[in-house]
Protein backbone atom coordinates (compact mmCIF):
# COMPACT_ATOMS: atom_id res chain seq x y z
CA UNK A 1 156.67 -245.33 19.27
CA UNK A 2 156.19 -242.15 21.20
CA UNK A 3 154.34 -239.14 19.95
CA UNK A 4 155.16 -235.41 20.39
CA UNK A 5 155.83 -234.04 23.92
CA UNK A 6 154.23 -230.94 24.65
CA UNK A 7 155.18 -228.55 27.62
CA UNK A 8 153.07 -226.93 30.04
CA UNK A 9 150.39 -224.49 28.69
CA UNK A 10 152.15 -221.21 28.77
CA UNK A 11 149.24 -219.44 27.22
CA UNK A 12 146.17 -217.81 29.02
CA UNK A 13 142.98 -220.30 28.94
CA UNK A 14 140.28 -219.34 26.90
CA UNK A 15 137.56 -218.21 29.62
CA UNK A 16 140.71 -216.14 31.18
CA UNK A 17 141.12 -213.87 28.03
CA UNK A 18 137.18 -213.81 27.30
CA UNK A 19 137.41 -211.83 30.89
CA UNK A 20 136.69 -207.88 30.77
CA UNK A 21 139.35 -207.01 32.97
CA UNK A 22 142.06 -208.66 30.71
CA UNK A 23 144.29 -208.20 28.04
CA UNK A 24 140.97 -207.87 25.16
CA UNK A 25 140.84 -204.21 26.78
CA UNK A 26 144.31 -203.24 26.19
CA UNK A 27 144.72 -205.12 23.14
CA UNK A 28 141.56 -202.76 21.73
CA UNK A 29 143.97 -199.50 22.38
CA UNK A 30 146.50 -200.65 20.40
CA UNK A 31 143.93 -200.21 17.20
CA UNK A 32 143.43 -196.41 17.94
CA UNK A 33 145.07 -194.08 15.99
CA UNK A 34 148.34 -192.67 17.67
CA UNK A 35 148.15 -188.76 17.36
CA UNK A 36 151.57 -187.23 18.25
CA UNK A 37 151.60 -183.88 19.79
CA UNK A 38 154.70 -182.86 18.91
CA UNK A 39 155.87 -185.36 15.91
CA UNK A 40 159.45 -185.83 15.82
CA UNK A 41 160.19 -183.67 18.80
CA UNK A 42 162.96 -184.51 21.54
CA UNK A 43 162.79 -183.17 24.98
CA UNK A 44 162.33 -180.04 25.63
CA UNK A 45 166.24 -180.33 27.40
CA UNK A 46 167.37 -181.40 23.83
CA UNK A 47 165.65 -178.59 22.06
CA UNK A 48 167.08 -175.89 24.12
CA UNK A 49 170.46 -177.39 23.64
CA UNK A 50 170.22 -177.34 19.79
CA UNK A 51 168.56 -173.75 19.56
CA UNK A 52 171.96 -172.72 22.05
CA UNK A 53 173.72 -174.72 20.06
CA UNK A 54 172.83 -173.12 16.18
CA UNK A 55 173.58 -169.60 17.84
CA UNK A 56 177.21 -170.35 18.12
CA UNK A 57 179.48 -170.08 15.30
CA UNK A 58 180.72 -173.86 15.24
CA UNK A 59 177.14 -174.99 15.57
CA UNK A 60 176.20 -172.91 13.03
CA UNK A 61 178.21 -174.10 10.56
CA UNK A 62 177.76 -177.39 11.24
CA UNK A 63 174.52 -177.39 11.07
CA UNK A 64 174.62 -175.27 7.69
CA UNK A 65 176.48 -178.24 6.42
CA UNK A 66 174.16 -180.95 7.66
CA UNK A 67 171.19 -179.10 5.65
CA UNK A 68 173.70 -178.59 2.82
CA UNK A 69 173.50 -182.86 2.40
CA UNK A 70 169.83 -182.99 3.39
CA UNK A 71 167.30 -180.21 1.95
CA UNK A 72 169.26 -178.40 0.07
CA UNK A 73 170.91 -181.20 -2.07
CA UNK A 74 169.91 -181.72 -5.56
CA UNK A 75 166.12 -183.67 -6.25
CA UNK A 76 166.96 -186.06 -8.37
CA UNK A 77 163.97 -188.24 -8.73
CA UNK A 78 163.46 -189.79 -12.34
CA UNK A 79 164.05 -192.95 -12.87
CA UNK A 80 163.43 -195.38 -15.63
CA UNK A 81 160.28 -196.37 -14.13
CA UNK A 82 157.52 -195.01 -12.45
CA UNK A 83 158.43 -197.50 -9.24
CA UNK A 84 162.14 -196.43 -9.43
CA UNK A 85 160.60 -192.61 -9.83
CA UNK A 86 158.89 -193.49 -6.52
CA UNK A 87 161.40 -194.92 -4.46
CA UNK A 88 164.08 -192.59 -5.49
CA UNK A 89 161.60 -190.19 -4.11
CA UNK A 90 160.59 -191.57 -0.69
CA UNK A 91 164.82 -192.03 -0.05
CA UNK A 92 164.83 -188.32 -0.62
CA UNK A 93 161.89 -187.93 1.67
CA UNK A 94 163.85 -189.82 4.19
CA UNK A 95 167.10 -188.44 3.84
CA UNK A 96 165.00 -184.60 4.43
CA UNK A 97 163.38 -186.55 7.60
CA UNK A 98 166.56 -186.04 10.15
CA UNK A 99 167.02 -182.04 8.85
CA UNK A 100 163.51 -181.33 9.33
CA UNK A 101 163.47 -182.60 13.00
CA UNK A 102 166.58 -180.67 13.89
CA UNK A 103 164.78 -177.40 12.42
CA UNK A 104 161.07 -178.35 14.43
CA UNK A 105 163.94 -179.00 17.17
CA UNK A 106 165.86 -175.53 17.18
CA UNK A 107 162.65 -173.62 16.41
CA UNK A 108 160.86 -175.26 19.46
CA UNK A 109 164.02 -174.97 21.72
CA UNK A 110 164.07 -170.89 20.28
CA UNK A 111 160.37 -170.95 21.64
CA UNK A 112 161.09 -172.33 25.09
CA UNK A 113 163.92 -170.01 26.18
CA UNK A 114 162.49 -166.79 24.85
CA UNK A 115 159.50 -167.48 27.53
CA UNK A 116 162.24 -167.73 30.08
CA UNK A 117 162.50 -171.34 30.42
CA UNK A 118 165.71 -171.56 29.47
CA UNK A 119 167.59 -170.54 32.55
């Protein structure tokens, strides 16, 4: 009867990740708190392309319609239970998410071609 085969150690030996130069270092970072600087911002190429883009009429409109379905669509948040209460709530949270980034978008585009950036 033959027992278990087991391939070659693919992990890093014990003394080789007690090391100061190795991974422990890195692995540390990944416990600090990530601060964004600009939270749900795209480039600054995107942002000047939606603030161009909500001074035309088309873009207008369409993006009058995508905040018409986002934050400006009825709250309805009771539910038959404080947990349903809740997560009817956070969907409405994340269904505001997407508008909200356009506006920070358009209003930090706005900001970067008015100081001449935009040409």
């Amino acid at each position: 009867m033959s027992g278990p085969k087991f391939g070659l150690r693919e992990a890093q030996t014990h003394d080789h990740l007690l090391d100061s130069k190795q991974p422990w270092d890195e692995l540390d970072s990944f416990f600090e708190p990530y601060l964004a600087d600009r939270p749900l911002q795209p480039s600054d190429r995107v942002a000047k392309n939606l603030a161009t883009f909500a001074k035309t009429a088309g873009g207008r409109e369409i993006l009058e319609w995508i905040m018409d379905i986002t934050l400006r669509a009825p709250l309805r948040v009771t539910g038959s239970s404080l947990e349903e209460t809740a997560l009817r709530a956070a969907t409405k949270q994340g269904i505001n998410g997407p508008a909200e980034a356009i506006l920070n978008a358009i209003e930090h585009g706005e900001t970067l071609l008015n100081q001449g950036k935009g040409k």
